[in-house]
N, C-alpha and C. Protein backbone atom coordinates (compact mmCIF):
# COMPACT_ATOMS: atom_id res chain seq x y z
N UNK A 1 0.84 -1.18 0.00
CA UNK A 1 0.00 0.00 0.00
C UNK A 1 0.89 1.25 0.00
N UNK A 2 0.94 2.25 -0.89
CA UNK A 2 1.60 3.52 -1.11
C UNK A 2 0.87 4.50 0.25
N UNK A 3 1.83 5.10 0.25
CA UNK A 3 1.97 6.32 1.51
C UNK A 3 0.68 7.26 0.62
N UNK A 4 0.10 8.01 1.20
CA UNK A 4 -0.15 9.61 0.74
C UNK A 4 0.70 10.40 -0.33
N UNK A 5 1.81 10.39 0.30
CA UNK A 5 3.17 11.12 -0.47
C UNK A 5 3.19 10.55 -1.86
N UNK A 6 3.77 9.06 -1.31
CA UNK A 6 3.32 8.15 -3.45
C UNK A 6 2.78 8.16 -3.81
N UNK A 7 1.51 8.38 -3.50
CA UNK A 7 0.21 8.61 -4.48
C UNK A 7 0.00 9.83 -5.16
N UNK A 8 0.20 10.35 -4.52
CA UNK A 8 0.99 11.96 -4.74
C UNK A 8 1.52 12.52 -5.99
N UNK A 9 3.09 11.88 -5.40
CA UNK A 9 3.85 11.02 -6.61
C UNK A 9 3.60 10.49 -7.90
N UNK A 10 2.93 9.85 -7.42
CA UNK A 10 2.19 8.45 -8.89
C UNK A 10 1.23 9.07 -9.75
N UNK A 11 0.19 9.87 -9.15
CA UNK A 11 -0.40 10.72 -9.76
C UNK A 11 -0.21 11.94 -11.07
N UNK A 12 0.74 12.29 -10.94
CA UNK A 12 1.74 13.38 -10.83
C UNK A 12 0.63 14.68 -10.50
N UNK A 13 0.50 14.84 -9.40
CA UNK A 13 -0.30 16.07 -9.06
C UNK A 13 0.54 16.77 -8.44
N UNK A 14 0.23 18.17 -8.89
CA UNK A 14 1.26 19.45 -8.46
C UNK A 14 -0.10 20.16 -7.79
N UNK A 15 0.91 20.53 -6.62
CA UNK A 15 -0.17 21.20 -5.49
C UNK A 15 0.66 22.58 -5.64
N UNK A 16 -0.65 23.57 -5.47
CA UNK A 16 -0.30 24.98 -5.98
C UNK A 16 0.14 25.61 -4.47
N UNK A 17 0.78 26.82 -4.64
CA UNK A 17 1.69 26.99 -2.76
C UNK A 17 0.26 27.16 -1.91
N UNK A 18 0.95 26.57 -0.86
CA UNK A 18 -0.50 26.77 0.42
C UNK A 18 -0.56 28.31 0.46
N UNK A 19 -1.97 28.49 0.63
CA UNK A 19 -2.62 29.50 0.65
C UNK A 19 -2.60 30.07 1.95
N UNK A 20 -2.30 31.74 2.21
CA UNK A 20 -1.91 32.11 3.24
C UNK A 20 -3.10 33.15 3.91
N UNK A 21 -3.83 33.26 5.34
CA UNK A 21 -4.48 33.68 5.61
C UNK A 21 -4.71 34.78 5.21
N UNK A 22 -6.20 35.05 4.81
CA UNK A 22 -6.38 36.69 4.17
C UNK A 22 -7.26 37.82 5.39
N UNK A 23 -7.25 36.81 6.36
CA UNK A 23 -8.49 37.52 7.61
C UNK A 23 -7.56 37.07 9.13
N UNK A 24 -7.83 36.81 10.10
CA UNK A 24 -7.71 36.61 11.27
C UNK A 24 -8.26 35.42 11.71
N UNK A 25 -7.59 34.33 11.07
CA UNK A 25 -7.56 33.25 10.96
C UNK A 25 -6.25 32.43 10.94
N UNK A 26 -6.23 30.96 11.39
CA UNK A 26 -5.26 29.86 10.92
C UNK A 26 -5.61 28.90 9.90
N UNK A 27 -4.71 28.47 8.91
CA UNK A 27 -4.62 27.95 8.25
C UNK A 27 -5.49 25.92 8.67
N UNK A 28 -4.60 25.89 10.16
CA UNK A 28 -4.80 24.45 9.91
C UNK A 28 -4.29 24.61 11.53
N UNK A 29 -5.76 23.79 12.56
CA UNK A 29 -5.04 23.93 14.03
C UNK A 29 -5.35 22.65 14.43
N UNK A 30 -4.26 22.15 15.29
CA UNK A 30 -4.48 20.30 15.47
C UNK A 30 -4.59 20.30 16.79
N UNK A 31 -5.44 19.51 17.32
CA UNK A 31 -6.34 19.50 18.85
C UNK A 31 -6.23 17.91 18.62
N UNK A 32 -5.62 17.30 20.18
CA UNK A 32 -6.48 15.96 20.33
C UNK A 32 -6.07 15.12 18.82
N UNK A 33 -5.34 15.30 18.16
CA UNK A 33 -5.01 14.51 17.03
C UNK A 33 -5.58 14.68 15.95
N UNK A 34 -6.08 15.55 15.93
CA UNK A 34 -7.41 16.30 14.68
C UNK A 34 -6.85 17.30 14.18
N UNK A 35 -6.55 17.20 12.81
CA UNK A 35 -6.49 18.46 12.07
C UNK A 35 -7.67 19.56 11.67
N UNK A 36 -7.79 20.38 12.38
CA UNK A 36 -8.55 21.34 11.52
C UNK A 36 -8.47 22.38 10.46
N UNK A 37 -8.67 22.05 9.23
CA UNK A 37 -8.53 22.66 8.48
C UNK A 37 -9.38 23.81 8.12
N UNK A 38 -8.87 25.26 8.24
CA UNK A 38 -9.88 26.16 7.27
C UNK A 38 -10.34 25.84 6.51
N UNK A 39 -11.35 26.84 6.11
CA UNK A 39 -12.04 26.87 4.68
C UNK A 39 -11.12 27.45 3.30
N UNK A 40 -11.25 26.43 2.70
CA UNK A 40 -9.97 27.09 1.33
C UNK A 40 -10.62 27.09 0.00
N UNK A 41 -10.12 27.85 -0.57
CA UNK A 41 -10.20 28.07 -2.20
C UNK A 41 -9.89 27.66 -3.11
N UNK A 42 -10.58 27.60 -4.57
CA UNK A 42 -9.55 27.16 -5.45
C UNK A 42 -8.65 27.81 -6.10
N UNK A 43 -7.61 27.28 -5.16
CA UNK A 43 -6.39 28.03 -5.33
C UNK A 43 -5.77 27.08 -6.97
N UNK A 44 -4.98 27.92 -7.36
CA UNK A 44 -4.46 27.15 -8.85
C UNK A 44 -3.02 27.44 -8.82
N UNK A 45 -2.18 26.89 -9.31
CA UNK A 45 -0.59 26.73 -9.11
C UNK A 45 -0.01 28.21 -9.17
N UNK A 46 -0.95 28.84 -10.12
CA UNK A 46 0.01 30.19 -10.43
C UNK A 46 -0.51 31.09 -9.21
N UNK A 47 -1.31 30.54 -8.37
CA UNK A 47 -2.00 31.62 -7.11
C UNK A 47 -3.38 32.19 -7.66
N UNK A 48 -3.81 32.15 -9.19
CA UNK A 48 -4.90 32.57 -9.52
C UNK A 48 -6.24 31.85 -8.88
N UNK A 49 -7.23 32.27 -8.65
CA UNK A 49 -8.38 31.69 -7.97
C UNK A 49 -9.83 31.24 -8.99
N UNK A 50 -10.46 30.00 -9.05
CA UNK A 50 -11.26 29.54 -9.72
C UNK A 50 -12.63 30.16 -9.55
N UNK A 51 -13.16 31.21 -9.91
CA UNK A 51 -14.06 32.16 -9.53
C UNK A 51 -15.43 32.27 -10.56
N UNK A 52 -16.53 32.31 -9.94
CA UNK A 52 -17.73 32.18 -10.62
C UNK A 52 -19.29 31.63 -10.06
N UNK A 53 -20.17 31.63 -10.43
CA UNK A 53 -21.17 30.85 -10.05
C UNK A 53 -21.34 29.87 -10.66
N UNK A 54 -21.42 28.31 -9.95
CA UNK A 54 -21.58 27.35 -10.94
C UNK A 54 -23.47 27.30 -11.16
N UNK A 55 -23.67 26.64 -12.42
CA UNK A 55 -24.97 26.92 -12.58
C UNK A 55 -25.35 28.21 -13.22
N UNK A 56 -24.01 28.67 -13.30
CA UNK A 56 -24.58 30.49 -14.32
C UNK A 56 -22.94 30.85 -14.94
N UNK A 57 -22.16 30.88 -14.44
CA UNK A 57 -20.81 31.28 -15.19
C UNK A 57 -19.91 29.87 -15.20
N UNK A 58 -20.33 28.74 -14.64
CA UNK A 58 -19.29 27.26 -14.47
C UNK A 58 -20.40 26.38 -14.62
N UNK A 59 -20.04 25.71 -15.45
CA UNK A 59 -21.14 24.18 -15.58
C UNK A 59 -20.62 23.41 -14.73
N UNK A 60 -21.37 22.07 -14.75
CA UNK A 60 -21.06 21.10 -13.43
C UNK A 60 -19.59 20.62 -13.62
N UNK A 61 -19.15 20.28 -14.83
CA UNK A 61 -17.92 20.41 -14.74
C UNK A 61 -16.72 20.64 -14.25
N UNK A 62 -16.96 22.21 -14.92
CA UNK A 62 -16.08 23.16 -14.35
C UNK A 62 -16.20 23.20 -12.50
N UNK A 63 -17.58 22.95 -12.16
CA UNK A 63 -17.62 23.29 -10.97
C UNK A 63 -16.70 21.95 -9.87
N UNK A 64 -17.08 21.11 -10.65
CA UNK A 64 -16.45 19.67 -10.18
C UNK A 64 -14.68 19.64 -10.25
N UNK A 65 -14.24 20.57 -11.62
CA UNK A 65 -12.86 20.84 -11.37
C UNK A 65 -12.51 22.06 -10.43
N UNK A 66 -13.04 22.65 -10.28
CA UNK A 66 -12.91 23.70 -8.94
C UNK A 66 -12.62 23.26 -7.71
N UNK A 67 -13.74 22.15 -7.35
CA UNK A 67 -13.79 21.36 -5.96
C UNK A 67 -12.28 20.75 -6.15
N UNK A 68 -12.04 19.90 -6.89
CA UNK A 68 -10.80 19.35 -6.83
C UNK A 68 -9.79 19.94 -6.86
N UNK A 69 -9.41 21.45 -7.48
CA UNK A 69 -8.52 22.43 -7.08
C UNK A 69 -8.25 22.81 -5.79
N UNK A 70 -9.72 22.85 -5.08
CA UNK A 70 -9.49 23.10 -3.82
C UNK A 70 -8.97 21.86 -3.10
N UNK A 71 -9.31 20.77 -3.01
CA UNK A 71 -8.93 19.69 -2.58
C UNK A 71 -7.32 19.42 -2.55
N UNK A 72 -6.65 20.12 -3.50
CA UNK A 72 -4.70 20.22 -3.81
C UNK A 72 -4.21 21.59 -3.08
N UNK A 73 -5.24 22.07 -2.80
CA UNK A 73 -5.10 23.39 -1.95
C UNK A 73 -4.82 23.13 -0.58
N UNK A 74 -6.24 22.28 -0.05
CA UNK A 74 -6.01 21.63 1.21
C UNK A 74 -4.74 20.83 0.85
N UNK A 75 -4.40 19.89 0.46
CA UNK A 75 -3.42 19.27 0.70
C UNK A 75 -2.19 19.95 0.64
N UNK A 76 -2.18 21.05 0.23
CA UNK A 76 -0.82 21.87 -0.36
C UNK A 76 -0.76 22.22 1.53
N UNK A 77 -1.70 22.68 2.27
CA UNK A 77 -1.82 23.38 3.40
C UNK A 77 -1.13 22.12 4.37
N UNK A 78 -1.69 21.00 4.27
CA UNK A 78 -1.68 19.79 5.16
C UNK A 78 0.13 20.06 5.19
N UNK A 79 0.68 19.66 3.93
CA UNK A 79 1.91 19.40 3.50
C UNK A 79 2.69 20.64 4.49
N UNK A 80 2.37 21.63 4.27
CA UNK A 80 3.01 23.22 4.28
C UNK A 80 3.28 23.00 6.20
N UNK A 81 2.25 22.97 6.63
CA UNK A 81 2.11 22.71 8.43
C UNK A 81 2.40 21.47 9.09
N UNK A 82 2.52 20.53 8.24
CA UNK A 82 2.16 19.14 9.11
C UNK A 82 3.80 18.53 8.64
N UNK A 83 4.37 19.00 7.46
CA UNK A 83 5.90 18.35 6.95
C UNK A 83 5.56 17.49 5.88
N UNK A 84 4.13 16.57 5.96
CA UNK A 84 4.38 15.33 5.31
C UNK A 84 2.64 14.84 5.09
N UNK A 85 1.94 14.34 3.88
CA UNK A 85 0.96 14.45 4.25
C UNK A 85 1.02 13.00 4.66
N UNK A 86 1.70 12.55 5.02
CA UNK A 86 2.34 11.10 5.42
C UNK A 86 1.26 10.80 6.96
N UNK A 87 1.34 12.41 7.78
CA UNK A 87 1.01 12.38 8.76
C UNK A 87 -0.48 12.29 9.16
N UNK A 88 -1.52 11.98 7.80
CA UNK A 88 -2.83 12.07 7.63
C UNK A 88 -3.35 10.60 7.85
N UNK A 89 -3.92 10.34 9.03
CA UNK A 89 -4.38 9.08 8.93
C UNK A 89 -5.60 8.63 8.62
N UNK A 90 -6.50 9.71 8.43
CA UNK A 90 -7.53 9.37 7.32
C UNK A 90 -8.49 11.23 7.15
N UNK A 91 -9.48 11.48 6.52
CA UNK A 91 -10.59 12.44 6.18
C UNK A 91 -11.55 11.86 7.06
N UNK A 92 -12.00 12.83 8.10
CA UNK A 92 -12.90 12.67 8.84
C UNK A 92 -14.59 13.17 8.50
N UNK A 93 -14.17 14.35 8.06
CA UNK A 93 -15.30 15.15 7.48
C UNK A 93 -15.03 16.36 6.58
N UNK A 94 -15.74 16.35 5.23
CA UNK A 94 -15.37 17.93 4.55
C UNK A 94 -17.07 18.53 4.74
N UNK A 95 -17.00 20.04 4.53
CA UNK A 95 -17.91 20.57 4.71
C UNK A 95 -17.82 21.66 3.06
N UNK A 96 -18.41 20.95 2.10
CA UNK A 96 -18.29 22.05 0.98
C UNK A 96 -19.08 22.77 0.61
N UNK A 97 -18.96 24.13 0.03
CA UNK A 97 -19.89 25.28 0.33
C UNK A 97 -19.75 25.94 -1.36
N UNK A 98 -20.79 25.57 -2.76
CA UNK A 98 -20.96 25.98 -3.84
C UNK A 98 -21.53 26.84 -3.97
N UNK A 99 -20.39 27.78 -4.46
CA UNK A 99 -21.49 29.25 -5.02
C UNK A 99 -22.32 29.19 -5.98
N UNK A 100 -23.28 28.66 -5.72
CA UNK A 100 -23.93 28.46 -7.10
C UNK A 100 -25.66 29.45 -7.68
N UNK A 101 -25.74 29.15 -8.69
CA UNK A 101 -26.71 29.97 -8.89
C UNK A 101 -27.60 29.21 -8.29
N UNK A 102 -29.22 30.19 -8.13
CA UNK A 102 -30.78 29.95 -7.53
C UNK A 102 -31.23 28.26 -7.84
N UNK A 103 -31.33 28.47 -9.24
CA UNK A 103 -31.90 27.00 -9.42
C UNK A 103 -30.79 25.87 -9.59
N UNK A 104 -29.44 25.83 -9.25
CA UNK A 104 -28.54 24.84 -9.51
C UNK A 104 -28.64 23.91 -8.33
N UNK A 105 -29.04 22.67 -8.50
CA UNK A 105 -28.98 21.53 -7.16
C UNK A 105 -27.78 20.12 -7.47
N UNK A 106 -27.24 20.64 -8.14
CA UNK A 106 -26.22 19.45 -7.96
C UNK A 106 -25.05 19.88 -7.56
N UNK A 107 -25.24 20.56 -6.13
CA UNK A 107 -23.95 20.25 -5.33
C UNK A 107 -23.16 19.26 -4.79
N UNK A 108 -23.52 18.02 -4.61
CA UNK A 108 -22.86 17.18 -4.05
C UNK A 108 -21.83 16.43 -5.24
N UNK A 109 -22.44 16.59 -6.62
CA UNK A 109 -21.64 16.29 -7.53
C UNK A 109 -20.22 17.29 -7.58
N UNK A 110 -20.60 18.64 -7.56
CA UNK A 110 -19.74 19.58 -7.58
C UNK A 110 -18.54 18.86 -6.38
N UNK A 111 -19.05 18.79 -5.11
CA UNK A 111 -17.69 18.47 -3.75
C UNK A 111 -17.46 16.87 -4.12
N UNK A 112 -17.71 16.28 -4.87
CA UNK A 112 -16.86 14.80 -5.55
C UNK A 112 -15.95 15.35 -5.95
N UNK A 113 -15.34 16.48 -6.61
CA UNK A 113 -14.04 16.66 -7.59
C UNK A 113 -13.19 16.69 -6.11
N UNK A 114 -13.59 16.89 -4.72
CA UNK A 114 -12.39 16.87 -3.88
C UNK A 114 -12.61 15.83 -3.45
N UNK A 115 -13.53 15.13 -2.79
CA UNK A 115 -13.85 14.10 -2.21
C UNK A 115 -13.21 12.49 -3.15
N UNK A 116 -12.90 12.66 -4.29
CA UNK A 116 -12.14 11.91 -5.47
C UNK A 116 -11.03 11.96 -5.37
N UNK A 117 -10.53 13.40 -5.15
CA UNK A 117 -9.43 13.28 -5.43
C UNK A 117 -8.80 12.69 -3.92
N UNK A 118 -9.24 13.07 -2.33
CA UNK A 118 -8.94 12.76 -1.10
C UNK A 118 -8.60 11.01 -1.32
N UNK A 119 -9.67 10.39 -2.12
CA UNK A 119 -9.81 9.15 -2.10
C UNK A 119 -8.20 8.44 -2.90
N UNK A 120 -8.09 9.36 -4.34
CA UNK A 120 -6.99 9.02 -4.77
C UNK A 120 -5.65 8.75 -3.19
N UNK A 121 -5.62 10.32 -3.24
CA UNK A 121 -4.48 10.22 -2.41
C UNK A 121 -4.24 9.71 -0.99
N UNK A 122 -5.45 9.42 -0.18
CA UNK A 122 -5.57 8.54 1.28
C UNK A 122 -6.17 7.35 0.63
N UNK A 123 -6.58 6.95 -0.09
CA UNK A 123 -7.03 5.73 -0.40
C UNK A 123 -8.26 5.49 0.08
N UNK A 124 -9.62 4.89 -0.57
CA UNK A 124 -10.69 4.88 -0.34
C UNK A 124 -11.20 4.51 0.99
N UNK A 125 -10.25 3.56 1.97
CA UNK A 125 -10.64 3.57 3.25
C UNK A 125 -10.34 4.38 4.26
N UNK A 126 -9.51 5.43 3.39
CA UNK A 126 -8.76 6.44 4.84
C UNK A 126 -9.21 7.97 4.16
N UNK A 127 -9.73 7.91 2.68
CA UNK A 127 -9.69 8.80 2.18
C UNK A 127 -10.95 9.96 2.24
N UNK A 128 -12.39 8.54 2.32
CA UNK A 128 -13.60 8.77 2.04
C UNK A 128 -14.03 9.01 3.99
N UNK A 129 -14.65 10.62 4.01
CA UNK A 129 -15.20 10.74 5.38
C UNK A 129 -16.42 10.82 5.16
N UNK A 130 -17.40 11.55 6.42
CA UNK A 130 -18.40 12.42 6.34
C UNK A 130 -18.25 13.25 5.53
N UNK A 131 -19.52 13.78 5.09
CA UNK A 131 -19.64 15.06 4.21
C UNK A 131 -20.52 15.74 4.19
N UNK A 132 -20.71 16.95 3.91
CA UNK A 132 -21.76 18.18 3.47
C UNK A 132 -21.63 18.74 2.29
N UNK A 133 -22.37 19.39 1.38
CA UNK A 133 -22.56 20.14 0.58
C UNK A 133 -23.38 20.59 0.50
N UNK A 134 -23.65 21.82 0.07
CA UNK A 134 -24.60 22.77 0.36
C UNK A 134 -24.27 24.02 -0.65
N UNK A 135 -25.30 24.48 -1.21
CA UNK A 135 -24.78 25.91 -2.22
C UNK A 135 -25.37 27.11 -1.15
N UNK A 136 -24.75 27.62 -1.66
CA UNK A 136 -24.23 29.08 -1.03
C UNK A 136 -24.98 30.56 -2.27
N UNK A 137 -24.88 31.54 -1.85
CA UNK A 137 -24.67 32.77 -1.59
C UNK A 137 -23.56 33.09 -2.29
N UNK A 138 -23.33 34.33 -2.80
CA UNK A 138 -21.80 34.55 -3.10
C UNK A 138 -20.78 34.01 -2.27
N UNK A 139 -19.57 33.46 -2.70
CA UNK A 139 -18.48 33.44 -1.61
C UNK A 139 -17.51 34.46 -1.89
N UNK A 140 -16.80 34.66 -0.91
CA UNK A 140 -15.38 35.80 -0.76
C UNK A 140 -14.58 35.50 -1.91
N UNK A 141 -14.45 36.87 -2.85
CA UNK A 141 -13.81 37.12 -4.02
C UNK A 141 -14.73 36.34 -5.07
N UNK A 142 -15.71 35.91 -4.73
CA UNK A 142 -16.93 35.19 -6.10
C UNK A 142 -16.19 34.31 -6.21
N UNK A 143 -15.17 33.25 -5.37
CA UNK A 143 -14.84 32.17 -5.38
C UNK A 143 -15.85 30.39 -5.80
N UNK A 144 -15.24 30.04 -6.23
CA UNK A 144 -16.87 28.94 -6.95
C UNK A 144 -16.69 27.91 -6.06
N UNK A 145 -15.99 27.47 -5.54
CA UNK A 145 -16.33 26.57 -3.90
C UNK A 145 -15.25 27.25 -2.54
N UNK A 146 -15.69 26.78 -1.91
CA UNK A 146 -14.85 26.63 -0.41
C UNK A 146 -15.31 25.23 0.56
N UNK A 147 -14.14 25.09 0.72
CA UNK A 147 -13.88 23.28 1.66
C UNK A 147 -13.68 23.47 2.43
N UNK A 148 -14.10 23.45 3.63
CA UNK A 148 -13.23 22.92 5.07
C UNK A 148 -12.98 21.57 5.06
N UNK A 149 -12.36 21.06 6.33
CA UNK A 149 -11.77 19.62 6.52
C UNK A 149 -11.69 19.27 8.09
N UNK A 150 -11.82 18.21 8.36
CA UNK A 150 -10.94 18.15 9.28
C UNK A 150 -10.20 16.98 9.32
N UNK A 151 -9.04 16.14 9.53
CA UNK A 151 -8.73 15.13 9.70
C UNK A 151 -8.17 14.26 10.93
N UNK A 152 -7.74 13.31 10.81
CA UNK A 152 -7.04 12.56 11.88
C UNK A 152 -5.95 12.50 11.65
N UNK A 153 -4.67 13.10 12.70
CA UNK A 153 -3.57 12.07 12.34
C UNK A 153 -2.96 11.18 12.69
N UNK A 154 -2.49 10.60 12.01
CA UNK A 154 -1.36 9.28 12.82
C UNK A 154 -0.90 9.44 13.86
N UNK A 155 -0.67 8.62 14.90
CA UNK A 155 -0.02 8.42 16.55
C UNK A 155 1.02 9.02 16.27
């Protein structure tokens, strides 16, 4: 069974730099063996942000590659604070939040593009947690999702 890191690896997924607080906030605070992760963006390698309403400016698609941007975001963060995402012993719960337009209801499809990709890289028994999705309201900067997390880590 490959680490986090090799899958990583194997994948070839490039995680864009962790994203650095824009408010009066932490990135990622660990209690009791629990990572808590902020709410993050889709952040994209060059720092540009995946921005729009899905359901009016992003089809499900697009909105589904957004979620998974964010999902390399979180992990870019895990990596950035923790040394190693080595140290992730499984996804406990994400909470994803689609900006989407009035009549758009397929959010839960939209938070699969992270919830897929978590699975790639922890592997479907450590990878797959609880979940929420829910559309939203505008988000900060007309961002087209935001994820929280929280995880477990290893002893």
């Amino acid at each position: 069974m490959n680490t986090p890191e090799q899958n990583l690896a194997r994948l070839q997924l490039v995680l864009p730099p962790a994203p650095r607080p824009v408010a009066v906030y932490r990135p990622l605070v660990v209690v009791q063996g629990l990572a808590y992760v902020s709410g993050h963006g889709p952040v994209c390698t060059d720092g540009s942000l995946i921005r729009g309403r899905v359901g009016a400016d992003l089809d499900l698609v697009a909105g589904h590659a957004a979620a998974r941007q964010v999902g390399l975001a979180i992990l870019a963060t895990l990596r950035d604070q923790l040394g190693s995402l080595d140290r992730v012993q499984r996804v406990i719960k994400l909470l994803g939040m689609v900006n989407s337009a009035p009549d758009f209801l397929e959010h839960p499809k939209v938070i699969n593009g992270c919830s897929e990709l978590f699975a790639e890289v922890f592997g479907a028994e450590r990878g797959i947690g609880a979940r929420s999705a829910v559309g939203m309201g505008p988000l900060p900067g007309n961002i087209a999702v935001e994820i929280e997390a929280i995880f477990e880590l290893a002893p």
